[in-house]
Protein backbone atom coordinates (compact mmCIF):
# COMPACT_ATOMS: atom_id res chain seq x y z
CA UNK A 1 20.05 -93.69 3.60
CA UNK A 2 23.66 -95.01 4.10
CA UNK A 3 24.98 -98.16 2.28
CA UNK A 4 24.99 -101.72 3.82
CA UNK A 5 28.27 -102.97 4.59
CA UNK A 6 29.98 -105.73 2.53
CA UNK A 7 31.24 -108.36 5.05
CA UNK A 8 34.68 -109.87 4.57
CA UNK A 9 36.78 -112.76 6.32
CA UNK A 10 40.41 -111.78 6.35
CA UNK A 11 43.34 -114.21 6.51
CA UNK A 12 41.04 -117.67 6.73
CA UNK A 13 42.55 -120.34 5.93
CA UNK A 14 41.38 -122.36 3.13
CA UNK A 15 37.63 -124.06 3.61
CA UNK A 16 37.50 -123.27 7.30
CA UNK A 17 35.63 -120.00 8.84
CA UNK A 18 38.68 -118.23 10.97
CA UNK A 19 40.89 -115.02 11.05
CA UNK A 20 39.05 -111.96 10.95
CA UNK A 21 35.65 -111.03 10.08
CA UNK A 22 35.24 -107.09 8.97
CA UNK A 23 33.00 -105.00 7.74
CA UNK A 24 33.38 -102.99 4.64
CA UNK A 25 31.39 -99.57 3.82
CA UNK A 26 31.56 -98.09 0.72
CA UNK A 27 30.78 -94.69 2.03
CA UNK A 28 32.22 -92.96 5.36
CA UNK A 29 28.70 -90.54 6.19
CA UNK A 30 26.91 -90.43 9.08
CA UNK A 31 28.06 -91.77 12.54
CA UNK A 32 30.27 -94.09 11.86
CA UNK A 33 30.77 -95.36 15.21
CA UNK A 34 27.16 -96.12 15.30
CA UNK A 35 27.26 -97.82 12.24
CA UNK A 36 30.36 -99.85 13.03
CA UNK A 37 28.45 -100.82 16.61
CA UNK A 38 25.38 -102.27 14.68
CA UNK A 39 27.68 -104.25 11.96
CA UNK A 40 28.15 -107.06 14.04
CA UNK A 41 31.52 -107.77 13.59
CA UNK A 42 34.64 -106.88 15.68
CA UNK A 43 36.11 -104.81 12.61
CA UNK A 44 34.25 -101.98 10.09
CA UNK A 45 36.52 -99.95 7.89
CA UNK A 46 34.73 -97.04 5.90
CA UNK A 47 36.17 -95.86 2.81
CA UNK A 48 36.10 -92.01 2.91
CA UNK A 49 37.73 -91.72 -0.53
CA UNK A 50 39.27 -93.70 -3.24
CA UNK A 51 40.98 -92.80 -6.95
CA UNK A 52 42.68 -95.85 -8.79
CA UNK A 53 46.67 -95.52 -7.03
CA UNK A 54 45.23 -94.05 -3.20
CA UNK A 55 42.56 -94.88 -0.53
CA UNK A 56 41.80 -93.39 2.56
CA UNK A 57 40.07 -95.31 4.96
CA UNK A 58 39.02 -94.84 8.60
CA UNK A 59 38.65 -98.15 11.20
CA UNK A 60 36.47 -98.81 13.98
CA UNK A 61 35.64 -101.49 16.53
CA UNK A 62 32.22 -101.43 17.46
CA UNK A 63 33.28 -99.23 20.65
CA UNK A 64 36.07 -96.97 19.36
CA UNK A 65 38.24 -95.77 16.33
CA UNK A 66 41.20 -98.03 15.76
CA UNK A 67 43.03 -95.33 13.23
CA UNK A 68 45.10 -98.06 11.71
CA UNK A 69 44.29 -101.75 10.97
CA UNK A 70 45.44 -104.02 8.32
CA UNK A 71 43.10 -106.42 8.75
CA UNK A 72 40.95 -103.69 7.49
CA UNK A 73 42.94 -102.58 5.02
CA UNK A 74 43.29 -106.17 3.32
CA UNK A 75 39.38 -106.34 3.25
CA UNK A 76 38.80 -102.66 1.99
CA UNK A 77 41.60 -103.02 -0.58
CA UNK A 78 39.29 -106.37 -1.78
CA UNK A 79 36.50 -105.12 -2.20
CA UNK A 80 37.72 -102.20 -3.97
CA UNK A 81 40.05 -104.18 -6.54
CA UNK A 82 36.82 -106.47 -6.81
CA UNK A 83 34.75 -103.80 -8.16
CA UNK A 84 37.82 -102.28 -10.53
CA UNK A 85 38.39 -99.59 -8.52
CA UNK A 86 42.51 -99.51 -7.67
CA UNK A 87 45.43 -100.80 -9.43
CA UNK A 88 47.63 -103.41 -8.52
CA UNK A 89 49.86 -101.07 -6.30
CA UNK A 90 47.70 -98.43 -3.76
CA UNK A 91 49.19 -95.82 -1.28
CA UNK A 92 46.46 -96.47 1.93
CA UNK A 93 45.88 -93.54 4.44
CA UNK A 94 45.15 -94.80 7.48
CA UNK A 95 44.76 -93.03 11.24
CA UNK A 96 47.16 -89.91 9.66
CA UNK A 97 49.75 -92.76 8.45
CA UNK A 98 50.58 -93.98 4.53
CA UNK A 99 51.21 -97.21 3.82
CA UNK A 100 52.00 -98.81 0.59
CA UNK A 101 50.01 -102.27 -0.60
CA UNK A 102 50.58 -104.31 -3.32
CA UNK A 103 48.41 -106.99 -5.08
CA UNK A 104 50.57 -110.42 -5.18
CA UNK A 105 49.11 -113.56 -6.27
CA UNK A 106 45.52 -112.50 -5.85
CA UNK A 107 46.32 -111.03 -2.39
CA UNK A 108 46.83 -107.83 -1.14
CA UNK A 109 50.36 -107.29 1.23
CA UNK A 110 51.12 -103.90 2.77
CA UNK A 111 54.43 -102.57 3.59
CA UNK A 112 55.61 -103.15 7.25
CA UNK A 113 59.27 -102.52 6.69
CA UNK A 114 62.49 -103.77 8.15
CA UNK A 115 63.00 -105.75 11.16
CA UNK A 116 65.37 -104.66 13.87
CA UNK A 117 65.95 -108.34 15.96
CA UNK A 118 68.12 -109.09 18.70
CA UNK A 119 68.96 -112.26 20.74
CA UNK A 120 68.45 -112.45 24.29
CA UNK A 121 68.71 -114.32 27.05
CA UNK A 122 65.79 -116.81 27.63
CA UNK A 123 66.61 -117.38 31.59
CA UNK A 124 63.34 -117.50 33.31
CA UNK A 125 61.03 -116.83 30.37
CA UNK A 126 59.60 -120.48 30.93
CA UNK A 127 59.28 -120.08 34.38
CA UNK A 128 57.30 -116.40 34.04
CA UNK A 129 54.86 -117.83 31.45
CA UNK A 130 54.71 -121.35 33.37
CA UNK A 131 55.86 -123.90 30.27
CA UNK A 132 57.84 -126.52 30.43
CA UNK A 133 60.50 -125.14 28.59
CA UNK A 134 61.70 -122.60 25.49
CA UNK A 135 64.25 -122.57 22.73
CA UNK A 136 65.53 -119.09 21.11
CA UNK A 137 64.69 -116.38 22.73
CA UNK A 138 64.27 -112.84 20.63
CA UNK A 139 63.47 -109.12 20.77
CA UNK A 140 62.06 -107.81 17.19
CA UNK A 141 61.01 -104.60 16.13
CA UNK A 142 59.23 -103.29 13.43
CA UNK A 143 57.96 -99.85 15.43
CA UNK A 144 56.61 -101.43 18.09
CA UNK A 145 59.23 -104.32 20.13
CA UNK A 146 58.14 -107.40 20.64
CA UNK A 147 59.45 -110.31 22.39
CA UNK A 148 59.33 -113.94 20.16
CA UNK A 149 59.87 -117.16 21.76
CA UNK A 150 60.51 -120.58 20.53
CA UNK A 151 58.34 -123.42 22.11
CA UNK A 152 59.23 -127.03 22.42
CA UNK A 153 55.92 -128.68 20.85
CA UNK A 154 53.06 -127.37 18.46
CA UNK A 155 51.05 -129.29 21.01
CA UNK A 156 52.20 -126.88 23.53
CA UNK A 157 51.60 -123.90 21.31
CA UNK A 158 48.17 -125.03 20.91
CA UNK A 159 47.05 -125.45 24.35
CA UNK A 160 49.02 -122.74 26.73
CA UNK A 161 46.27 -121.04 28.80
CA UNK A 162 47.61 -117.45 28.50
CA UNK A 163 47.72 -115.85 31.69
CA UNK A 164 47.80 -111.81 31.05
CA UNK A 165 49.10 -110.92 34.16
CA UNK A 166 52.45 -112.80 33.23
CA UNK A 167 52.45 -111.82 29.73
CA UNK A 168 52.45 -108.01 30.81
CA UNK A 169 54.80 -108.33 33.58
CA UNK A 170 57.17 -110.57 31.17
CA UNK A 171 56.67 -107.32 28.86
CA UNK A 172 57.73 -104.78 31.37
CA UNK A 173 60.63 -106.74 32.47
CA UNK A 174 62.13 -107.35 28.84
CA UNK A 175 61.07 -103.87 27.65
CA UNK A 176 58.46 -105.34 25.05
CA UNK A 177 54.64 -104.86 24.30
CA UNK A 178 53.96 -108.01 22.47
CA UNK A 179 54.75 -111.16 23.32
CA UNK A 180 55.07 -113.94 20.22
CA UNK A 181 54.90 -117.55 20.89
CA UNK A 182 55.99 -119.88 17.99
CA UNK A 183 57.25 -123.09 16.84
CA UNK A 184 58.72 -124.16 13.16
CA UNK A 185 56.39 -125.58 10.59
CA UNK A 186 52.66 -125.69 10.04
CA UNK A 187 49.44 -127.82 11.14
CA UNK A 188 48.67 -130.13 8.16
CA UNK A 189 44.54 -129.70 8.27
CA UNK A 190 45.65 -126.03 7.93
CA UNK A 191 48.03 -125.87 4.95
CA UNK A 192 52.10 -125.60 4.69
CA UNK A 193 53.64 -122.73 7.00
CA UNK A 194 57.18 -122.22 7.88
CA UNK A 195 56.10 -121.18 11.52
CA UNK A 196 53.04 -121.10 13.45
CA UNK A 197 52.25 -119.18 15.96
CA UNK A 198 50.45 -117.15 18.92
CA UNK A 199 50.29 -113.07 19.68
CA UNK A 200 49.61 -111.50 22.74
CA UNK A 201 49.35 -107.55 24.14
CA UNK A 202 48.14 -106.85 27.05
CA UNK A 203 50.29 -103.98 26.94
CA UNK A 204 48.88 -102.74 24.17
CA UNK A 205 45.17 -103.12 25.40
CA UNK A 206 44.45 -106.11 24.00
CA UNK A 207 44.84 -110.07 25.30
CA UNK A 208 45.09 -111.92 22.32
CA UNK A 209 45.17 -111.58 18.19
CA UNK A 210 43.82 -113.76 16.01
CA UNK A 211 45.41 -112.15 13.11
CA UNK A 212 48.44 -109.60 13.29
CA UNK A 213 50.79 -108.82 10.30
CA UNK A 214 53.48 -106.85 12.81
CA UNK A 215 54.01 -110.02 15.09
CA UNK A 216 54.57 -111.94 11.53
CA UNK A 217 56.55 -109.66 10.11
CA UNK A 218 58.79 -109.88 13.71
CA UNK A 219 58.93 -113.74 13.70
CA UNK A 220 59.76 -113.57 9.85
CA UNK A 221 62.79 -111.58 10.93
CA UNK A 222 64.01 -113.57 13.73
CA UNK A 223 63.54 -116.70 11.61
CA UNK A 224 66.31 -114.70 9.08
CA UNK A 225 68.52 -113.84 11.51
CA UNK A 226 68.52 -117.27 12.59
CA UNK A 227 69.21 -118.38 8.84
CA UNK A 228 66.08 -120.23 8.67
CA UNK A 229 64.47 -118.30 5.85
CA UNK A 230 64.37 -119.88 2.21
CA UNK A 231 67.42 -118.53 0.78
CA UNK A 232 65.84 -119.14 -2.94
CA UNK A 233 62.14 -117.83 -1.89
CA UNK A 234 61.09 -114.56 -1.11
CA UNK A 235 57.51 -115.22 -0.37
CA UNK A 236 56.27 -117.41 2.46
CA UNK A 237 53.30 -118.43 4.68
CA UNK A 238 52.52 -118.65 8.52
CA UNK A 239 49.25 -120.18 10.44
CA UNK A 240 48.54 -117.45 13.28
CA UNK A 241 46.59 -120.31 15.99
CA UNK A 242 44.20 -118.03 18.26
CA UNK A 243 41.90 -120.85 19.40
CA UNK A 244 39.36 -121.13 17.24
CA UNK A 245 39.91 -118.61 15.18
CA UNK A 246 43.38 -119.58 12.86
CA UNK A 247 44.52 -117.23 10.59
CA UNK A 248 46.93 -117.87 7.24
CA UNK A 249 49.42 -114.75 6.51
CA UNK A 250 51.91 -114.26 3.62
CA UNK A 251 54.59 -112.17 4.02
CA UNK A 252 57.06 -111.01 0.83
CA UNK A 253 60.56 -110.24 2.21
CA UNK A 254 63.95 -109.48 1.31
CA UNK A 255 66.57 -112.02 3.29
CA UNK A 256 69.60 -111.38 5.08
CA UNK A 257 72.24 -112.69 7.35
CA UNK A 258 70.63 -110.75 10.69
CA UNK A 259 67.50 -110.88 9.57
CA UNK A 260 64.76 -109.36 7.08
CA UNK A 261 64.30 -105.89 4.79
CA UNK A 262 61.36 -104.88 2.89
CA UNK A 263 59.15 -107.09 4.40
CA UNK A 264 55.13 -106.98 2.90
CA UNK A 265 52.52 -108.45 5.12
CA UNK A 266 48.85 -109.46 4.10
CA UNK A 267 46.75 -112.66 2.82
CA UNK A 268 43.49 -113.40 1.46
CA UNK A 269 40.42 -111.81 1.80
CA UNK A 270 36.93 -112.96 0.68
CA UNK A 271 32.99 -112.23 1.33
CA UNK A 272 31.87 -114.18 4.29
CA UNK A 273 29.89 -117.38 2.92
CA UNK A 274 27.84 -117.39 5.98
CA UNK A 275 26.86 -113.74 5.90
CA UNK A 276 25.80 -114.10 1.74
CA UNK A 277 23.53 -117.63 3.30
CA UNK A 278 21.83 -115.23 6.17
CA UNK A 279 21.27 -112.69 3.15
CA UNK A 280 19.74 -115.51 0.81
CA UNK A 281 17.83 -117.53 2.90
């Protein structure tokens, strides 16, 4: 008989039921596709082996393996420091990759890196994504490129329809696969952020996250090399604003004058309250 998952919301902010719900197994036997298609939520990571420095974990959507996710990750590495299993500091194998994570404040962070960023032009971004106007305009890399735009309004963040077939061909035209949307500061009902923001990927087979730590990592980088990051700080917070489903990420960095090094990428992860009031009423 295999275990029942523990479920997990990843990145919520505080008192409100958003970011990412995910499965956690304690055990990867059996078919794991087949169990991650019955666990009713749009993550399950299985944890194929643990010691107290290393975990190896394998990801799935309930219609395919992922390989990598650190959504995942965060809620694995939870429920596993919950039960006194790892350290403070973990090496995670993921989809044939390593990736270092680190417990910080009573959340985990994994290692993304350093971001490469790059001004561009922003002539005709507007009119391609059909808004009434943009600030800076930025390419940012952390493996993958991505393409981060300033907005004129948190109103206007909130409430763009996206419209895929623009974000995609704004992708292939700029030579990106993500497309960020942000604008400075936070939502007050949602706790202090230096940024909020949007991600989209078409391009990457997917229309819209609710919770990605490689588009924050990017938009923590462009904010340094724009010399808006906290000089005196190296630990901040950004609201992610999918509709309906916001997410709160923390991201540990290193600051300089074109941008960011050693940036860590994670947040909070807890069991699902509504999941633990299914199981006890």
């Amino acid at each position: 008989m295999t275990d029942a998952p523990a479920r997990y919301r990843v990145f919520s902010p505080a008192r409100l039921p958003g970011g990412k719900l995910v499965s956690v197994f304690s055990g990867a036997e059996g078919d794991l596709q087949a169990r991650a298609a019955a666990a009713g939520t749009p993550l399950s990571v299985f944890v194929q082996d643990v010691n107290v420095s290393d975990v190896v974990l394998r990801v799935f959507t309930p219609t395919r393996e992922k390989g990598e996710s650190d959504s995942g990750a965060v809620a694995a590495l939870a429920s596993l420091s919950g039960r006194g299993e790892l350290l403070d500091v973990a090496d995670v194998q993921m989809g044939g990759d390593t990736t270092p994570a680190q417990l910080c404040g009573g959340e985990w962070l994994l290692r993304q890196g350093d971001v490469t960023v790059q001004a561009i032009s922003a002539d005709g971004v507007a009119e391609r994504l059909g808004l009434p106007g943009v600030g800076a305009v930025h390419a940012a890399r952390i493996a993958r490129p991505n393409l981060a735009v300033e907005l004129d309004s948190l109103e206007v963040l909130q409430n763009i329809p996206p419209d895929t077939e623009a974000v995609r061909a704004l992708g292939l035209a700029t030579d990106t696969s993500g497309l960020l949307l942000y604008v400075l500061g936070g939502v007050p009902k949602l706790g202090h952020a230096i940024a909020s923001f949007r991600a989209f990927g078409p391009l990457r087979g997917f229309n819209e996250d609710a919770a990605s730590s490689n588009m924050f990592a990017c938009l923590v980088g462009v904010l340094g090399a724009r010399g808006l990051l906290p000089e005196e700080a190296g630990l901040l917070r950004g609201l992610q604003l999918m509709p309906g489903h916001p997410a709160r990420l923390t991201a540990q960095y290193v600051a300089r004058s074109d941008g960011a090094s050693d940036l860590w990428v994670g947040g909070s992860a807890a069991p699902d309250i509504s999941a633990l009031d299914s199981f006890n009423s």
